[in-house]
N, C-alpha and C. Protein backbone atom coordinates (compact mmCIF):
# COMPACT_ATOMS: atom_id res chain seq x y z
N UNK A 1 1.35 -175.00 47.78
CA UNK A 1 1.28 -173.56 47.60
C UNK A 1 1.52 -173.26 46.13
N UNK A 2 0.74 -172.24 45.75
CA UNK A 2 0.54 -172.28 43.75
C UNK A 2 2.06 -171.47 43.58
N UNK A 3 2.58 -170.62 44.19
CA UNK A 3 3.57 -169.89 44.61
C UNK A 3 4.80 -170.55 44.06
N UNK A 4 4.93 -171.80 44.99
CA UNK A 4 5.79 -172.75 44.98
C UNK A 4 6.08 -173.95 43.92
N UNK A 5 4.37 -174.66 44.02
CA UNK A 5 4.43 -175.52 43.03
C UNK A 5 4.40 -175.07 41.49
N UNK A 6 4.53 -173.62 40.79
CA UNK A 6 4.28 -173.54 39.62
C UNK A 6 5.97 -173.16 39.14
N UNK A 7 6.28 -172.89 39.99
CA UNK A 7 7.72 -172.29 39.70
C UNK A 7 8.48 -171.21 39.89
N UNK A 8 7.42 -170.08 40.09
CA UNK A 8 7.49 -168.82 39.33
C UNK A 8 8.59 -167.81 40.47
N UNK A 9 8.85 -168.91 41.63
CA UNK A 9 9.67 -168.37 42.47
C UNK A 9 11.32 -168.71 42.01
N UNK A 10 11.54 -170.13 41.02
CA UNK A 10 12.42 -170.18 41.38
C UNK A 10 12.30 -171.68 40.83
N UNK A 11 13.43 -172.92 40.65
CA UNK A 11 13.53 -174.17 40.74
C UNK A 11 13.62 -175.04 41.92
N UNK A 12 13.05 -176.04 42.74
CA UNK A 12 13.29 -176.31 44.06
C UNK A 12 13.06 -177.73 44.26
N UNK A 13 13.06 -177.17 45.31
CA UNK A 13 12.12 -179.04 45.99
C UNK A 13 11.34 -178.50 47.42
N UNK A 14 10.61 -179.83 47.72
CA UNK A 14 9.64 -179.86 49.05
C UNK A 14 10.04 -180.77 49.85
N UNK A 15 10.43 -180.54 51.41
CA UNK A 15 11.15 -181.03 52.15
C UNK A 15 10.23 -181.13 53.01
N UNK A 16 9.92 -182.75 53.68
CA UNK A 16 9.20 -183.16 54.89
C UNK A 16 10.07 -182.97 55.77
N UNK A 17 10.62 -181.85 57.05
CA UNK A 17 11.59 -182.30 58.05
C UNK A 17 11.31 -183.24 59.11
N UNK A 18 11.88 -183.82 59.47
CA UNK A 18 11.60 -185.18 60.67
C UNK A 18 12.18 -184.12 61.63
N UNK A 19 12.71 -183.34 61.71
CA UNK A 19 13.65 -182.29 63.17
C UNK A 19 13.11 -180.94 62.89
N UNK A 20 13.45 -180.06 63.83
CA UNK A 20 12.91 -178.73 63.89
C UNK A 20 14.19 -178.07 63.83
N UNK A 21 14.67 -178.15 62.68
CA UNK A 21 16.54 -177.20 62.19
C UNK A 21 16.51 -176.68 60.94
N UNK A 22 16.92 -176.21 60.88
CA UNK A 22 17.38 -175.72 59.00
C UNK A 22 18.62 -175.62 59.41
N UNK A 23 19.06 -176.40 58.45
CA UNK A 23 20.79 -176.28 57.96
C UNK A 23 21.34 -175.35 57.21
N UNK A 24 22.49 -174.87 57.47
CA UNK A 24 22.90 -174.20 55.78
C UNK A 24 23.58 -175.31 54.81
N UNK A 25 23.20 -175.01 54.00
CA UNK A 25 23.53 -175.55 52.72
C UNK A 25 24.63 -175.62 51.70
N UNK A 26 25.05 -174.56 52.40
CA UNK A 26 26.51 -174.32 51.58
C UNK A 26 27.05 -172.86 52.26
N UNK A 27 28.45 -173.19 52.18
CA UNK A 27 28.66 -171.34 52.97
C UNK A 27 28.33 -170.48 52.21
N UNK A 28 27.62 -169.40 52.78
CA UNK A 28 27.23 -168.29 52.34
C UNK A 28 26.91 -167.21 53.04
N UNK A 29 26.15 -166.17 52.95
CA UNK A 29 25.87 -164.74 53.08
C UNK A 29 24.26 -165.39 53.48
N UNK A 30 23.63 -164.81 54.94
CA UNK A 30 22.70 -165.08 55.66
C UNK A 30 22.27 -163.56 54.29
N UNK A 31 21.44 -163.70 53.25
CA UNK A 31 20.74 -162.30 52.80
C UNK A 31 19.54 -161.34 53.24
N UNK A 32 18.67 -162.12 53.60
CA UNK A 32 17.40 -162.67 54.30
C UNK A 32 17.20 -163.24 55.32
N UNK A 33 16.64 -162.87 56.25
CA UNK A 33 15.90 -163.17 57.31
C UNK A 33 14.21 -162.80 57.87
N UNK A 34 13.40 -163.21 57.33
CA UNK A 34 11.87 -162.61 57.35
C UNK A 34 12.24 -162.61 59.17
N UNK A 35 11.01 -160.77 59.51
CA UNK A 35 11.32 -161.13 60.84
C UNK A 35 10.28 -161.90 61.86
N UNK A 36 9.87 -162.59 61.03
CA UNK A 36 8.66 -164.14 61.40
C UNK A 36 9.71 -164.80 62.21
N UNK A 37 10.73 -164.83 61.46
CA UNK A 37 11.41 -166.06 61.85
C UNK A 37 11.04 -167.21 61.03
N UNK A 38 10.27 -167.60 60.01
CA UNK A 38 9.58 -168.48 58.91
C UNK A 38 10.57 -168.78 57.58
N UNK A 39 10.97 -168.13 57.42
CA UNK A 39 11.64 -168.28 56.13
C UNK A 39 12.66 -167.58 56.14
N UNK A 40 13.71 -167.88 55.33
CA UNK A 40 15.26 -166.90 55.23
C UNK A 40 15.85 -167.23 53.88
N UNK A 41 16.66 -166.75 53.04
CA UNK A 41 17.30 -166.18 52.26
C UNK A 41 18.73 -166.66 52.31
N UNK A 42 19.74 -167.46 51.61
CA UNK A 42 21.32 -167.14 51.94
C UNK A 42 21.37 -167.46 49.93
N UNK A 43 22.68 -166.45 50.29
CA UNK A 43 23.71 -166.45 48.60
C UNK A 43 24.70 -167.26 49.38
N UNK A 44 24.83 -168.24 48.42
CA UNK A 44 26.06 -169.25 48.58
C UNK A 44 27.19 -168.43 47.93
N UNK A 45 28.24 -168.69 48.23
CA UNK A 45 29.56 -168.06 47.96
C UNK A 45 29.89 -168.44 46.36
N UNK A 46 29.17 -169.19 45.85
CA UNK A 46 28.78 -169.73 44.51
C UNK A 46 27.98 -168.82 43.84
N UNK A 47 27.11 -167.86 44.33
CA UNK A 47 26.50 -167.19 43.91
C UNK A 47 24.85 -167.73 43.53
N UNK A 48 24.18 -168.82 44.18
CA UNK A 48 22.94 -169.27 44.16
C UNK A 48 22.23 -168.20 45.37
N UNK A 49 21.15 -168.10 45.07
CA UNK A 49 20.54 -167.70 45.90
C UNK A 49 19.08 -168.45 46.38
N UNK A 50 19.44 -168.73 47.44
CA UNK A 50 18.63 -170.54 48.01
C UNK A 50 17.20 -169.29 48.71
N UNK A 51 16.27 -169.61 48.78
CA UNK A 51 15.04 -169.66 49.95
C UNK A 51 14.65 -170.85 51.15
N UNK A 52 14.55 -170.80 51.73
CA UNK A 52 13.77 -171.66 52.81
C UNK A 52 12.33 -170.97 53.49
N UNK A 53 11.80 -171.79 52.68
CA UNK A 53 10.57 -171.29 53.66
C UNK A 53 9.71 -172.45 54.79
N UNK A 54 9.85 -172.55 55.52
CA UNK A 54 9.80 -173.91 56.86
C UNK A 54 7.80 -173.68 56.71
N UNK A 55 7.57 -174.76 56.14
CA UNK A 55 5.66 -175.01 56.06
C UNK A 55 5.20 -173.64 55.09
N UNK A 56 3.92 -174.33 54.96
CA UNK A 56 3.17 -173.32 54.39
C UNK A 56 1.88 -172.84 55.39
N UNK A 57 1.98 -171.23 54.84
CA UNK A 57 1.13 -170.08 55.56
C UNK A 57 1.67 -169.92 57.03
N UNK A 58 2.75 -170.40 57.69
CA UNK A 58 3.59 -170.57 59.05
C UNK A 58 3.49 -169.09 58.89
N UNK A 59 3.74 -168.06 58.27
CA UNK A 59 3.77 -166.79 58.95
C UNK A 59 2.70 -165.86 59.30
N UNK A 60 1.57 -166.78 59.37
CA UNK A 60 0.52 -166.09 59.96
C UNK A 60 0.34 -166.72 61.77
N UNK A 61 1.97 -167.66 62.04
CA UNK A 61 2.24 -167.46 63.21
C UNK A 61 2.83 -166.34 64.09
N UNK A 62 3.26 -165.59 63.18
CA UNK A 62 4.03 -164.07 63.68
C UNK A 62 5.23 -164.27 64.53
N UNK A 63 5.93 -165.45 64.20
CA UNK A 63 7.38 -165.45 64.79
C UNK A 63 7.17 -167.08 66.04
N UNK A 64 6.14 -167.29 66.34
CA UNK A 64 5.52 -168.09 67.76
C UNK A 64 6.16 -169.53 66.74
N UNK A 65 6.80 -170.25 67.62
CA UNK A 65 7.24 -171.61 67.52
C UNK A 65 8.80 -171.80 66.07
N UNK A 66 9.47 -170.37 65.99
CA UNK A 66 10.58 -170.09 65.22
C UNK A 66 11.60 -169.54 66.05
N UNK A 67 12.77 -170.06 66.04
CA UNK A 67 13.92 -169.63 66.72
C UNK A 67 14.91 -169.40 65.95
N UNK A 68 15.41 -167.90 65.35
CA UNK A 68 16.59 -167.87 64.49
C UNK A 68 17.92 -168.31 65.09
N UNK A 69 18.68 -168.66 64.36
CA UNK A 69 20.35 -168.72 65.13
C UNK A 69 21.19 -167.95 64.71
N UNK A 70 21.01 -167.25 63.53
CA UNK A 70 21.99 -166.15 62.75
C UNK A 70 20.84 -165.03 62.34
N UNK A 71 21.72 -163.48 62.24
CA UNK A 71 20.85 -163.03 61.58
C UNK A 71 21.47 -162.51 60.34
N UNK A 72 20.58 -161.77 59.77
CA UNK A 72 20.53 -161.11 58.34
C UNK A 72 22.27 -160.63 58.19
N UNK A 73 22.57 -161.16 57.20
CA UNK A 73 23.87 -160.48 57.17
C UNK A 73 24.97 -161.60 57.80
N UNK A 74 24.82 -162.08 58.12
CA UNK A 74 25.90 -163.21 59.02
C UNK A 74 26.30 -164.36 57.49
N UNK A 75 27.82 -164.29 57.60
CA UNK A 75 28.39 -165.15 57.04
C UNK A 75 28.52 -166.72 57.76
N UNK A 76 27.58 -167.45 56.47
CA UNK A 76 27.64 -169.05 57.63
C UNK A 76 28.43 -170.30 56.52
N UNK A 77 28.69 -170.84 57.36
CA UNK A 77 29.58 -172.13 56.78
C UNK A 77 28.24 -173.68 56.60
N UNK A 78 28.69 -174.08 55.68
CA UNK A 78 27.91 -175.42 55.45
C UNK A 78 27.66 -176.63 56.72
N UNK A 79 26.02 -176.63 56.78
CA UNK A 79 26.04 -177.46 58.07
C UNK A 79 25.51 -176.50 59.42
N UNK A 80 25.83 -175.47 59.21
CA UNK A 80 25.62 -174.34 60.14
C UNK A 80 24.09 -174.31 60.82
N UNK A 81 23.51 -174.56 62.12
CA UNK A 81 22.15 -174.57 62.25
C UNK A 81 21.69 -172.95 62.01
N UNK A 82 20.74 -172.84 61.27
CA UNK A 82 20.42 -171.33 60.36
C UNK A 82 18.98 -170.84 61.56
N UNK A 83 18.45 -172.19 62.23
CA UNK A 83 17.17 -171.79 62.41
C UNK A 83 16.82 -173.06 63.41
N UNK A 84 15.72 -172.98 64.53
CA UNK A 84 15.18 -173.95 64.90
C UNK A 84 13.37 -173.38 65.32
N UNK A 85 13.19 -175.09 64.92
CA UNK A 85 11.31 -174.54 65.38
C UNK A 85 10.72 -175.37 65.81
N UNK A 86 9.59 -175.12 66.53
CA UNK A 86 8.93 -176.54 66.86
C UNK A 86 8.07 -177.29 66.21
N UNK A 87 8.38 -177.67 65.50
CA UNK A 87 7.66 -178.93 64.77
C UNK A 87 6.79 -179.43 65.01
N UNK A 88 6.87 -180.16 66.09
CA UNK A 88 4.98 -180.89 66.88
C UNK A 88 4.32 -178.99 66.81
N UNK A 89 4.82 -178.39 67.40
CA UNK A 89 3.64 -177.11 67.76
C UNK A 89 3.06 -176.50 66.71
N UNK A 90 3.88 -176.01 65.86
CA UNK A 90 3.74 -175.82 64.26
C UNK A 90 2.70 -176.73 63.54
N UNK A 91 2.68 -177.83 63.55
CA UNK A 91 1.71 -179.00 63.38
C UNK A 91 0.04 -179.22 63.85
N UNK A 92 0.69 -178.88 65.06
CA UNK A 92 -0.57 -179.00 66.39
C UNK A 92 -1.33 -177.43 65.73
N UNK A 93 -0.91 -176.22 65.50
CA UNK A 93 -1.52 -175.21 65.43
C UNK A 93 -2.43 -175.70 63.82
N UNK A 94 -2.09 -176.60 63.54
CA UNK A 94 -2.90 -176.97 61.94
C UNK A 94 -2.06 -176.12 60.28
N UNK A 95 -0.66 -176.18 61.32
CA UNK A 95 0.03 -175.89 59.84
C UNK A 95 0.88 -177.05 59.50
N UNK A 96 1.07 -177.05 57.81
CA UNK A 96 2.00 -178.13 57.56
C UNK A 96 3.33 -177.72 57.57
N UNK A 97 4.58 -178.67 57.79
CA UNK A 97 5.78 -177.77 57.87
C UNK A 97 6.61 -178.63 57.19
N UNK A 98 5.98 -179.07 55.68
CA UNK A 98 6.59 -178.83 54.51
C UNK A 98 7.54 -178.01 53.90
N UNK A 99 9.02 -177.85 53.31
CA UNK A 99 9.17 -176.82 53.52
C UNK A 99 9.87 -177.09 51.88
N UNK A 100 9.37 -175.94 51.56
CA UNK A 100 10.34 -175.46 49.82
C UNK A 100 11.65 -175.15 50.00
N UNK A 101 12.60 -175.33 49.50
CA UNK A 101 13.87 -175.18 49.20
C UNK A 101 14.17 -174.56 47.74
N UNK A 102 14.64 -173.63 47.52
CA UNK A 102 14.01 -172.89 46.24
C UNK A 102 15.24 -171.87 45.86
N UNK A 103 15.86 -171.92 44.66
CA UNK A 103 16.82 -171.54 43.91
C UNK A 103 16.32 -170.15 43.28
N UNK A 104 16.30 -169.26 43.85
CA UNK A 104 15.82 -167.96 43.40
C UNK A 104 15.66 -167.23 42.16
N UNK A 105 17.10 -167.63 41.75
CA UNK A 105 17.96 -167.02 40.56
C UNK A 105 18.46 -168.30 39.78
N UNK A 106 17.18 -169.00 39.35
CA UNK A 106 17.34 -170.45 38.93
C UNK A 106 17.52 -169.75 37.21
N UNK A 107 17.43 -168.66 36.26
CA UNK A 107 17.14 -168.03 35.26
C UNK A 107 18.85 -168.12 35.18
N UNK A 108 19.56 -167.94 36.33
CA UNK A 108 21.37 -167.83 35.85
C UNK A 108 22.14 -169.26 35.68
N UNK A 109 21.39 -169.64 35.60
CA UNK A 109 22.26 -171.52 35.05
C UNK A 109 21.18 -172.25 34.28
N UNK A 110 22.19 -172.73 34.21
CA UNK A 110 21.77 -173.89 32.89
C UNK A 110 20.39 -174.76 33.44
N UNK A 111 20.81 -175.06 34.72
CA UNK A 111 19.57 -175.95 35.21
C UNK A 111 19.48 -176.47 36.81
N UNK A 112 18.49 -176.50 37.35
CA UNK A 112 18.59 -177.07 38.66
C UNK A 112 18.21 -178.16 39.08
N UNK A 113 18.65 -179.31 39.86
CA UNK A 113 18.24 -180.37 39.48
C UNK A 113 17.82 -181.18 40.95
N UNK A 114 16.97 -181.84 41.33
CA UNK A 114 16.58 -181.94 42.65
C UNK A 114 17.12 -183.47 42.67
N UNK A 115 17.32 -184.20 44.09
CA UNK A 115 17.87 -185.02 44.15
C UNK A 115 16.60 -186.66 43.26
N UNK A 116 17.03 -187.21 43.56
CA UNK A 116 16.49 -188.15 43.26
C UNK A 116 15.71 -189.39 44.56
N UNK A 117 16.73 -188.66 46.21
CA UNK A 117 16.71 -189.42 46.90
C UNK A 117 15.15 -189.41 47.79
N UNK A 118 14.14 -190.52 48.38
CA UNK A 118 13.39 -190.57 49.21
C UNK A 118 13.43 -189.79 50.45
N UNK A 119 14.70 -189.82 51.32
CA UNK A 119 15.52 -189.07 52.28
C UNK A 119 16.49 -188.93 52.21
N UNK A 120 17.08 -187.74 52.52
CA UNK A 120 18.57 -187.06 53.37
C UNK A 120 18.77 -186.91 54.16
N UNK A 121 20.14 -186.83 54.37
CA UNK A 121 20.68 -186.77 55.60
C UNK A 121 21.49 -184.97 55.76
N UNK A 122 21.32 -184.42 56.66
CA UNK A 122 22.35 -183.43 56.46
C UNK A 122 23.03 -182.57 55.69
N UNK A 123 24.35 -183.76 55.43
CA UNK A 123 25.20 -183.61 54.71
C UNK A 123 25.29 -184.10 53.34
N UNK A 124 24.27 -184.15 53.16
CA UNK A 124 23.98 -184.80 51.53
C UNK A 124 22.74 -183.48 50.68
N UNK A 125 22.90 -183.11 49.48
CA UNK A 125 22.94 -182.39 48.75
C UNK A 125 20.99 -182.92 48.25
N UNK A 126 20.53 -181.75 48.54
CA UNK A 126 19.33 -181.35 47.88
C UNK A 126 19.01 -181.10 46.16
N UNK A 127 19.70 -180.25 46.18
CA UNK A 127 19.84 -179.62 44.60
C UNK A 127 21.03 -179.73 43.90
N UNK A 128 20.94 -179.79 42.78
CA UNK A 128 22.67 -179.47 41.87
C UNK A 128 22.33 -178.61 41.53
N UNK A 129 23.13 -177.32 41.64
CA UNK A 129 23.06 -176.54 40.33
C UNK A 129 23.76 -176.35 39.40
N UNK A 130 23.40 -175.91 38.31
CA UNK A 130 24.26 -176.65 36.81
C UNK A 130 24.58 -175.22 35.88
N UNK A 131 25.80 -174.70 36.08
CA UNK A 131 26.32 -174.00 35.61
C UNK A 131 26.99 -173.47 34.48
């Protein structure tokens, strides 16, 4: 997505999920919630402001194969399931569910820095941000 890959949203990365979850990432403030159910929004208590957007063009599913678990406004703790979806169905409909991970307010630090790793797990850290 030109959106994604040029920058202009933000500093990030692109996440293949093997599961149909979004985690939270760090505790924070649920800010966002598209009401697709596709993508969501949280400010870490750090003051980052993360995106998730689960595949690309997924919201011309209109909510079909997205299950929120929190909504807009909900204070969540790290680890927290934010979201679930179906993955094979999402797939099967001929979307990819690639998903950007994307530092909004990447302009207020020094720098953002994506992992280095092939895969993660969980509890292991996507981005640094550099303050």
């Amino acid at each position: 997505d030109a959106a994604f890959a040029s920058g202009a949203l933000g500093k990030g990365i692109a996440i293949k999920p093997v599961e149909g979850r979004v985690i939270a990432p760090a505790d924070g403030t649920v800010t966002t919630f598209f009401p697709t159910g596709h993508a969501l929004g949280i400010t870490t208590d750090k003051g980052a402001e993360i995106l998730i957007h689960v595949g690309m063009d997924t919201v011309q599913l209109e909510g079909k194969h997205f299950t929120p678990k929190v909504v807009q406004g909900a204070k969540v703790k790290k680890g927290e399931v934010l979201l679930e979806f179906d993955k094979k169905a999402i797939e099967a409909a001929g979307y990819s569910t690639i998903t950007p991970v994307i530092v909004t307010n990447t302009a207020d630090y020094l720098d953002v820095v994506e992992t280095d790793k092939k895969q993660v797990n969980y509890n292991e850290n996507l981005l640094t941000v550099i303050a």
